[in-house]
C-alpha atoms as a PDB file:
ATOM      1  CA  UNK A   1     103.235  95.966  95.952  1.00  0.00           C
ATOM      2  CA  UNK A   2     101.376  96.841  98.880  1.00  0.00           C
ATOM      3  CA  UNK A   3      98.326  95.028  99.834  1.00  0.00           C
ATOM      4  CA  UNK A   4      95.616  96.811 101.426  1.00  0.00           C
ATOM      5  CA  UNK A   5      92.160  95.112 103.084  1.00  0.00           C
ATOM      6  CA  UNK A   6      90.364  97.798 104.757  1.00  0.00           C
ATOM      7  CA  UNK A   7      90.522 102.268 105.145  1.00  0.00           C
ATOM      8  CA  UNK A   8      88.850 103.541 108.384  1.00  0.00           C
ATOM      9  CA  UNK A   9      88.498 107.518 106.859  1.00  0.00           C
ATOM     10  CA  UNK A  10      88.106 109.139 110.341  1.00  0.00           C
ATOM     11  CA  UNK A  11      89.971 108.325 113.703  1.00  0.00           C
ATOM     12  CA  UNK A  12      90.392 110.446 116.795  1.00  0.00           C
ATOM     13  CA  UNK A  13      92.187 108.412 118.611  1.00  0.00           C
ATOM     14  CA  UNK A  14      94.678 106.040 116.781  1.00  0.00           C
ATOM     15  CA  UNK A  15      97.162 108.952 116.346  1.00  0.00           C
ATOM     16  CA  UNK A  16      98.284 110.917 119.769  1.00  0.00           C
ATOM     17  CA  UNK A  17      96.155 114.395 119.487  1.00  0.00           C
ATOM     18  CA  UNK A  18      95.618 114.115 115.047  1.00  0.00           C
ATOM     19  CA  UNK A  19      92.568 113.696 112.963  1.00  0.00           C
ATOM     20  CA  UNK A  20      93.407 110.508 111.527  1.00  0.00           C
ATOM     21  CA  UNK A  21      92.488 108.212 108.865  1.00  0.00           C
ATOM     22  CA  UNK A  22      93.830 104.413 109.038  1.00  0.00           C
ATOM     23  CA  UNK A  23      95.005 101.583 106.239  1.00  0.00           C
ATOM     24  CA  UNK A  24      95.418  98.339 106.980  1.00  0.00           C
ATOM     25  CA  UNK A  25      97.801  96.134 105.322  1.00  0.00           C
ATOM     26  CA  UNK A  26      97.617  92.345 104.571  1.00  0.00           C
ATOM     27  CA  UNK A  27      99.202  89.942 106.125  1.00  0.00           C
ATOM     28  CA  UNK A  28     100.903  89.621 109.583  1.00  0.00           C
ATOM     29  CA  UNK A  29     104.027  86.766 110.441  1.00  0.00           C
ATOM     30  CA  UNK A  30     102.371  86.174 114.412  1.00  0.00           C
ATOM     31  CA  UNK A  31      99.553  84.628 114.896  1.00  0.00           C
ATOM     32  CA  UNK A  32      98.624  85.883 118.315  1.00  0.00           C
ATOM     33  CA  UNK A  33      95.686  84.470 119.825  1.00  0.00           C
ATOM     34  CA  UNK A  34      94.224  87.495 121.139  1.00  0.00           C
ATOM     35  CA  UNK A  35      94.167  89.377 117.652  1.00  0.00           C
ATOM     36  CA  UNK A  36      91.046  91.532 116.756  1.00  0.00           C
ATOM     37  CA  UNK A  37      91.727  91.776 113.210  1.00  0.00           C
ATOM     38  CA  UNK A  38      92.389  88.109 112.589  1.00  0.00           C
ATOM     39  CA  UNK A  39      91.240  88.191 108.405  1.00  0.00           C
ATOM     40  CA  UNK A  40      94.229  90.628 107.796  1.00  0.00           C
ATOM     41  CA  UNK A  41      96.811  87.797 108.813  1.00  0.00           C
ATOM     42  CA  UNK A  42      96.916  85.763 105.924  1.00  0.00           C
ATOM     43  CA  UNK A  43      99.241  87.562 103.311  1.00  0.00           C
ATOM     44  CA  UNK A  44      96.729  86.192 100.273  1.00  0.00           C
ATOM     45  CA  UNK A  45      94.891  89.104  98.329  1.00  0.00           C
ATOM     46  CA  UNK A  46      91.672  89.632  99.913  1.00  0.00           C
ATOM     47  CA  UNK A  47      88.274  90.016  98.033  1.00  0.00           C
ATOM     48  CA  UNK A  48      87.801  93.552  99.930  1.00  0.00           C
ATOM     49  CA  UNK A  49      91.513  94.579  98.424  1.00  0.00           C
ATOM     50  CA  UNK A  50      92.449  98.410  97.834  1.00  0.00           C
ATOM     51  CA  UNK A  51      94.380  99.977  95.509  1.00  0.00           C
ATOM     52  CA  UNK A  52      97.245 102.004  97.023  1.00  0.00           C
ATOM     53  CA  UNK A  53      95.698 104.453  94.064  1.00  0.00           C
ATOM     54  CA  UNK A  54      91.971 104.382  95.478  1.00  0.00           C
ATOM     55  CA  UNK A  55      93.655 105.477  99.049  1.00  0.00           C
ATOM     56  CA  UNK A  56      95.900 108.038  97.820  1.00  0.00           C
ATOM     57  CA  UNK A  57      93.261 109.724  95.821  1.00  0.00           C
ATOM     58  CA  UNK A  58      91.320 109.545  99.113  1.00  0.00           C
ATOM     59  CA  UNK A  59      93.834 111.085 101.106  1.00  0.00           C
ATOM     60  CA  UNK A  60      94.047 114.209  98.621  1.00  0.00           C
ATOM     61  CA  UNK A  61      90.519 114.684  99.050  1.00  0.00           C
ATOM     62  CA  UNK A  62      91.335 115.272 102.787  1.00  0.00           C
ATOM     63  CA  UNK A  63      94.529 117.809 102.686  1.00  0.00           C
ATOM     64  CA  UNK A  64      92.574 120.468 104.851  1.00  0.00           C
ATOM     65  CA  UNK A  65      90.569 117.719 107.196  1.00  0.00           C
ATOM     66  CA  UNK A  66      93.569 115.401 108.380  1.00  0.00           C
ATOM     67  CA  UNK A  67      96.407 115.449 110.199  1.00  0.00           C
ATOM     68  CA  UNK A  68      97.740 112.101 109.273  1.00  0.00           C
ATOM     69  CA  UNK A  69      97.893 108.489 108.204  1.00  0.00           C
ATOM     70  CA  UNK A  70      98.005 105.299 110.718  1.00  0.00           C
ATOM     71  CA  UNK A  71      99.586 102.146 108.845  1.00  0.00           C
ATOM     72  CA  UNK A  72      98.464  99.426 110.534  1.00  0.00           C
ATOM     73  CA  UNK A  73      98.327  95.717 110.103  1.00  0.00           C
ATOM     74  CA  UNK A  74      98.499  93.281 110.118  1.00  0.00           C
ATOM     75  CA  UNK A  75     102.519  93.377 109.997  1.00  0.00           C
ATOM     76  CA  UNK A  76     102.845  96.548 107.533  1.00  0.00           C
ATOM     77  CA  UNK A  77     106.862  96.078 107.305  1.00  0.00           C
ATOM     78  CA  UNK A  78     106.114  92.798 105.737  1.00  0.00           C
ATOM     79  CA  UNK A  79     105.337  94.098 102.371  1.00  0.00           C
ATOM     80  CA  UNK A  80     108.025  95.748  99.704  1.00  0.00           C
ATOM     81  CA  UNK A  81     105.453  98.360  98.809  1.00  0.00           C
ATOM     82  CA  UNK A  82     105.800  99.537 102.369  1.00  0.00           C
ATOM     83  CA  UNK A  83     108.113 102.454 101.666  1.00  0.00           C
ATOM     84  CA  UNK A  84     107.001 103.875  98.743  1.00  0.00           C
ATOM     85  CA  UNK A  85     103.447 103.985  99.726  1.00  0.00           C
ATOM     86  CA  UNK A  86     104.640 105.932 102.681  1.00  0.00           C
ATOM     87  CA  UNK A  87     106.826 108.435 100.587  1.00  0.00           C
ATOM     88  CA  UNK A  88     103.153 109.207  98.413  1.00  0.00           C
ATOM     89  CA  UNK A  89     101.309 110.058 101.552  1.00  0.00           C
ATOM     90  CA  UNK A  90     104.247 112.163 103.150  1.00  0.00           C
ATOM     91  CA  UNK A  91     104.504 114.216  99.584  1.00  0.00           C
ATOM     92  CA  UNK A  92     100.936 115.224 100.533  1.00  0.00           C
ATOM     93  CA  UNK A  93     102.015 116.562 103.716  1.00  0.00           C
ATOM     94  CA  UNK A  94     100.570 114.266 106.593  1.00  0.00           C
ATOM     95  CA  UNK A  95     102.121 112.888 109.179  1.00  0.00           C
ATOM     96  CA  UNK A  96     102.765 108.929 109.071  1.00  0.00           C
ATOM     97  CA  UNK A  97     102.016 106.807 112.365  1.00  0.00           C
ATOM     98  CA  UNK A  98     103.517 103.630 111.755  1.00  0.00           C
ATOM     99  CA  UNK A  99     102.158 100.510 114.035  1.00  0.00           C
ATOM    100  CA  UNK A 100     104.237  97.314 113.591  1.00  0.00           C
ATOM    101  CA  UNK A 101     105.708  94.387 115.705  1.00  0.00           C
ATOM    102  CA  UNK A 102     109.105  94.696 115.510  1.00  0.00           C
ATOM    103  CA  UNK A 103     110.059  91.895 113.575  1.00  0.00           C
ATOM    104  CA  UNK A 104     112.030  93.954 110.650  1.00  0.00           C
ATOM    105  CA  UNK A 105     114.166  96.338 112.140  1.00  0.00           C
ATOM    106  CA  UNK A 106     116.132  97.186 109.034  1.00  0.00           C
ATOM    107  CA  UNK A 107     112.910  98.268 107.434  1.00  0.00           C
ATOM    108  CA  UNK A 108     111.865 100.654 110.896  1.00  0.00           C
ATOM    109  CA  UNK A 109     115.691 101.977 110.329  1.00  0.00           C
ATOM    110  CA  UNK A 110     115.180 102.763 106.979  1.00  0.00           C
ATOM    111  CA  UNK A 111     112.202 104.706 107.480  1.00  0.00           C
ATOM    112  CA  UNK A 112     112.985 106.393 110.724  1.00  0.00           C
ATOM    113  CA  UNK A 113     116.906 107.363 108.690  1.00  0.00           C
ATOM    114  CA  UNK A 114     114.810 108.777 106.389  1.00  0.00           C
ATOM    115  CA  UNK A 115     112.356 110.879 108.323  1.00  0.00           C
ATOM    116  CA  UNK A 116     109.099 108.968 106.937  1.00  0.00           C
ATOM    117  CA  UNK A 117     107.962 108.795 110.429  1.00  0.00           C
ATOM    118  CA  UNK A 118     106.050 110.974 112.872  1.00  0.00           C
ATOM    119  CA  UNK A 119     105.152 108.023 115.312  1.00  0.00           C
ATOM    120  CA  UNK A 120     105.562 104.692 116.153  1.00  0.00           C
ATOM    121  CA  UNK A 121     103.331 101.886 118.275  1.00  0.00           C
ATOM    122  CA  UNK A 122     105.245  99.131 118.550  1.00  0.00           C
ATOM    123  CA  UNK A 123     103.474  95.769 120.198  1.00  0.00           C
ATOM    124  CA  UNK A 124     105.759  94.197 123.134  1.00  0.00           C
ATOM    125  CA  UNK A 125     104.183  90.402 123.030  1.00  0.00           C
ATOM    126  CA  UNK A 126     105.679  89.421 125.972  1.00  0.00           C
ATOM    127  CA  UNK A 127     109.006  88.999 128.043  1.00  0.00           C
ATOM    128  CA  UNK A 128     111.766  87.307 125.203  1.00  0.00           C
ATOM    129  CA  UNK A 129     111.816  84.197 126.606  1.00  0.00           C
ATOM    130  CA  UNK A 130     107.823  83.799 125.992  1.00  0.00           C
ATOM    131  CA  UNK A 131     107.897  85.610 122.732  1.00  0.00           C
ATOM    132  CA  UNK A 132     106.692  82.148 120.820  1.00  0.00           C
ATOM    133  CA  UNK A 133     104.130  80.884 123.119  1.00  0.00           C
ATOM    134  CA  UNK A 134     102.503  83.981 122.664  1.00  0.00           C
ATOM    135  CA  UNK A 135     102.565  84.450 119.397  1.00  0.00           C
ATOM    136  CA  UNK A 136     102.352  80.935 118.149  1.00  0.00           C
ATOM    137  CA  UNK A 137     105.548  81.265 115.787  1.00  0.00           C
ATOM    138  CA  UNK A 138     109.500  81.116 116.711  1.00  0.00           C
ATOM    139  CA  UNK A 139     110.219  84.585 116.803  1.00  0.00           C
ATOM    140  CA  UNK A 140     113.959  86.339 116.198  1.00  0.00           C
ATOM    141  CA  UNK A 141     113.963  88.212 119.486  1.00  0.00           C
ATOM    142  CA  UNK A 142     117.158  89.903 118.435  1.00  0.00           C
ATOM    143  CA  UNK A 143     115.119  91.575 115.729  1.00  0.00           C
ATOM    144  CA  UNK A 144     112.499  92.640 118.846  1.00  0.00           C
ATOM    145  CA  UNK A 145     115.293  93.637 120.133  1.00  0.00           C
ATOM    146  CA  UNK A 146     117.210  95.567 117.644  1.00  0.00           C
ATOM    147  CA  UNK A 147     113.440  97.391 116.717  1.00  0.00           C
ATOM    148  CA  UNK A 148     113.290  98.031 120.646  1.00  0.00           C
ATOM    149  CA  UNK A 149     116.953 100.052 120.618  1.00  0.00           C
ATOM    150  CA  UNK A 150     116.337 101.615 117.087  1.00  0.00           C
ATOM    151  CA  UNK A 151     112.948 103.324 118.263  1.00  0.00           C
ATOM    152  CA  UNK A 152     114.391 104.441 121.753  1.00  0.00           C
ATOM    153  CA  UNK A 153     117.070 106.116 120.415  1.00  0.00           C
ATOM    154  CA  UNK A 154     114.851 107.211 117.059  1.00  0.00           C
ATOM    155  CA  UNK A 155     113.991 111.176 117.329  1.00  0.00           C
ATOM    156  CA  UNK A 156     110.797 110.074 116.259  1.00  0.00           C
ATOM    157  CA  UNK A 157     107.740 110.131 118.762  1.00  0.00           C
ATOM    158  CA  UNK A 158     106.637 106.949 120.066  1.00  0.00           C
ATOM    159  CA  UNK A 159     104.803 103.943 122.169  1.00  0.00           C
ATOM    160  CA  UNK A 160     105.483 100.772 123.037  1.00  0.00           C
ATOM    161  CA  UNK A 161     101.949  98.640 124.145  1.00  0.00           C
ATOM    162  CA  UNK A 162     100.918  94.734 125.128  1.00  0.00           C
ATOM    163  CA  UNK A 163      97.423  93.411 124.818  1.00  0.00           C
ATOM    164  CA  UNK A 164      96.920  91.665 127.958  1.00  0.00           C
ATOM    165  CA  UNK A 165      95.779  88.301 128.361  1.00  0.00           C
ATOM    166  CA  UNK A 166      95.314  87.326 132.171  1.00  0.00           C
ATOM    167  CA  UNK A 167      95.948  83.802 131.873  1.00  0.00           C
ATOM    168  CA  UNK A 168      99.270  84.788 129.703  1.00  0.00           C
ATOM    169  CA  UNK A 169     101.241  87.641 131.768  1.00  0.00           C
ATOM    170  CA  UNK A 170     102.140  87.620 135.648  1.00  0.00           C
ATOM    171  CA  UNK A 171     102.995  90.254 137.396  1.00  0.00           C
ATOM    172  CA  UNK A 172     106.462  89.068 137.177  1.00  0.00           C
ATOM    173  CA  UNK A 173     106.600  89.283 133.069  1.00  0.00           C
ATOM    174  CA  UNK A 174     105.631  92.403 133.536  1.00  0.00           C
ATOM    175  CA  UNK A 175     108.404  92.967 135.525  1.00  0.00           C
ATOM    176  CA  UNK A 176     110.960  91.720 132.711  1.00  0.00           C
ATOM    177  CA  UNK A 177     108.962  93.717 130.324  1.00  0.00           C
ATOM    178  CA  UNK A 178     110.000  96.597 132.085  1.00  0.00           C
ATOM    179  CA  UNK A 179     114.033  95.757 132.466  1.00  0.00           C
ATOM    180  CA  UNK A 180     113.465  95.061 128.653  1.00  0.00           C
ATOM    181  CA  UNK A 181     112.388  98.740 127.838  1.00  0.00           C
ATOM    182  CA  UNK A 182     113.764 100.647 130.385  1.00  0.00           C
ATOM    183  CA  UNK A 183     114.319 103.757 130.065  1.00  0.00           C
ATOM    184  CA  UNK A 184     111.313 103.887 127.659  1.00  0.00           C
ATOM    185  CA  UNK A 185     109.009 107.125 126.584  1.00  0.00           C
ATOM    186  CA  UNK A 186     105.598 105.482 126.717  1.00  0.00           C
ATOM    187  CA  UNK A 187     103.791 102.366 127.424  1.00  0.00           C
ATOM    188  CA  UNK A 188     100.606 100.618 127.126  1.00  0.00           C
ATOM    189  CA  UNK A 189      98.494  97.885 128.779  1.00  0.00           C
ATOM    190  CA  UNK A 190      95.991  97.220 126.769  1.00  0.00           C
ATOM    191  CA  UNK A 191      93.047  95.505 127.792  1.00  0.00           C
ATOM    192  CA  UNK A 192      91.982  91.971 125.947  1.00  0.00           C
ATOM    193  CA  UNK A 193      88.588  91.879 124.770  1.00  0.00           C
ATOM    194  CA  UNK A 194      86.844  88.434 124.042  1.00  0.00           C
ATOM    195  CA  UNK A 195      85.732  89.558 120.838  1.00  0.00           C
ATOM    196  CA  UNK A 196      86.595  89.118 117.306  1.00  0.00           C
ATOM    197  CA  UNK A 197      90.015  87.006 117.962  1.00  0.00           C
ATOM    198  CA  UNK A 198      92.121  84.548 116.098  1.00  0.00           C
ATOM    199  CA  UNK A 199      91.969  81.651 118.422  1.00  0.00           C
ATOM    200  CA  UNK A 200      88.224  81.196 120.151  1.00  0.00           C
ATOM    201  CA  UNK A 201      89.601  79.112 122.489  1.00  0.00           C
ATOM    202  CA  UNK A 202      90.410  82.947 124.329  1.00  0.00           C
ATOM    203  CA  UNK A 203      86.901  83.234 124.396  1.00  0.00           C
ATOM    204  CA  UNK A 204      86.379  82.463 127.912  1.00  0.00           C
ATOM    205  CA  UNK A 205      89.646  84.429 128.671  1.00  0.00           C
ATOM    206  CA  UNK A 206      89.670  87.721 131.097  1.00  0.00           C
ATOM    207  CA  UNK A 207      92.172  90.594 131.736  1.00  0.00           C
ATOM    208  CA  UNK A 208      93.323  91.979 134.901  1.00  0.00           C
ATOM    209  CA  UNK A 209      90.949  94.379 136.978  1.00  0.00           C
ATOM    210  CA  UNK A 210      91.213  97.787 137.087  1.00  0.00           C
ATOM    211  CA  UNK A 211      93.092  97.877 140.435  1.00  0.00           C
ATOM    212  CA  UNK A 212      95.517  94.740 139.499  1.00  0.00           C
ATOM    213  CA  UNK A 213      96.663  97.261 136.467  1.00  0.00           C
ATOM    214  CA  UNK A 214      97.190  99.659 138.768  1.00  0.00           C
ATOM    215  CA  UNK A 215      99.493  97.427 140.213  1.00  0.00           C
ATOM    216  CA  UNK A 216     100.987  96.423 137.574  1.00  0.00           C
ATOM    217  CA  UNK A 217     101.489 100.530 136.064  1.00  0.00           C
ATOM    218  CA  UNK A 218     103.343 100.886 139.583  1.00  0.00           C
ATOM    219  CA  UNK A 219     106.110  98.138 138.969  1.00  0.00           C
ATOM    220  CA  UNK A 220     106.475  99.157 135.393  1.00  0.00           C
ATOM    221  CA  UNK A 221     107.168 103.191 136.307  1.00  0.00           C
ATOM    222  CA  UNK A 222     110.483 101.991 137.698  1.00  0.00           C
ATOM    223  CA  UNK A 223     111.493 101.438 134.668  1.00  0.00           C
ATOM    224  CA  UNK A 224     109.465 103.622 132.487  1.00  0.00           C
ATOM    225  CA  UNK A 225     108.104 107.534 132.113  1.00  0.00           C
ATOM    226  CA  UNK A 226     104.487 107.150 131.581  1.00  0.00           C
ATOM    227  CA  UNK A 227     102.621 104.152 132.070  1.00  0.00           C
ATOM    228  CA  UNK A 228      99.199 103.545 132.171  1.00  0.00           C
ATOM    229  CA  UNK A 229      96.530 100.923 130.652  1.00  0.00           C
ATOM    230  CA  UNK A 230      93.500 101.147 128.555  1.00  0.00           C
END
């Protein structure tokens, strides 16, 4: 079964340099205060469900207009449809762009072994050690870690990125986010916006300026190869 809540038909900027369309999936284990898409986290069937059916017969209608598919969330790798839904869109011939949160590292494994992947975003919460306060759950950060490894040394294309809550990252977690990926392709900073979030408490929360992510980009390229925010 795979649960879907929403289908964006056109992106141009969700997969690296591809015409895109994205799913989301249902349901998401974190409950991160910051999130933008907080009605996909709870893993009951929504009202606005999809079929798997209604996307696929979508996606045919597109062959000649997209380049791929972003899976989104949501936690995608939560759900035992995952796979399979992912097998019907790489029959068609795009390219899969998987965005997930680490937390199931045998599932990534299984799809990267099996070359169902073209790209993965992977979110990096925070240093380990502040994994739960951000995400307001206990989190297995072996499994964060494990996903970390298996991606790095993956052949498939990827990014790791962290929304960025002022109030909830120094300068110095960035610093230990950087020994925890070195080494790394690509990352991220992605700037919070007090919109549509999970917790309205964040409401009144800000991000870093321009020039303090500047800062922060030049302590992370010591340990990374591109770095820059958004």
């Amino acid at each position: 079964m795979f649960i879907i809540n929403g289908l964006q038909k056109t992106t141009l900027i969700d997969f690296p340099k591809k015409i895109a369309s994205i799913v989301f999936s249902q349901g998401c284990n974190f409950r991160c205060g910051y999130c933008h898409n907080p009605e996909l986290l709870s893993l009951n069937i929504p009202s606005t469900q999809l079929q798997p059916e209604e996307v696929l017969s979508f996606l045919k209608t597109r062959k000649e207009k997209l380049d791929g598919v972003v899976i989104t969330g949501g936690e995608p790798t939560l759900q035992s449809g995952l796979y399979d839904f992912i097998k019907e869109i790489k029959s068609m011939g795009f390219l899969v762009k998987l965005d997930s949160n680490g937390t199931n590292p045998q599932i990534l494994e299984k799809l990267i072994k099996e070359n169902m992947l073209d790209y993965i975003a992977m979110d990096i919460k925070a240093p380990l050690e502040k994994y739960s306060d951000i995400t307001n759950v206990k989190v297995n950060t072996e499994n964060i870690q494990k996903s970390i490894k298996l991606i790095m040394e993956s052949p498939v294309d990827y990014e790791f990125r962290t929304t960025v809550v002022k109030s909830q990252l120094s300068f110095d977690d960035f610093e230990d986010i950087g020994k925890l990926i070195k080494g790394a392709k690509r990352y991220y900073l992605q700037k919070f916006v007090a919109s549509k979030i999970y917790d309205e408490k964040l409401k009144d929360e800000t991000t870093y300026s321009n020039e303090e992510f500047s800062q922060i980009c030049s302590i992370l390229r010591k340990y990374i190869e591109e770095v820059d925010f958004r």
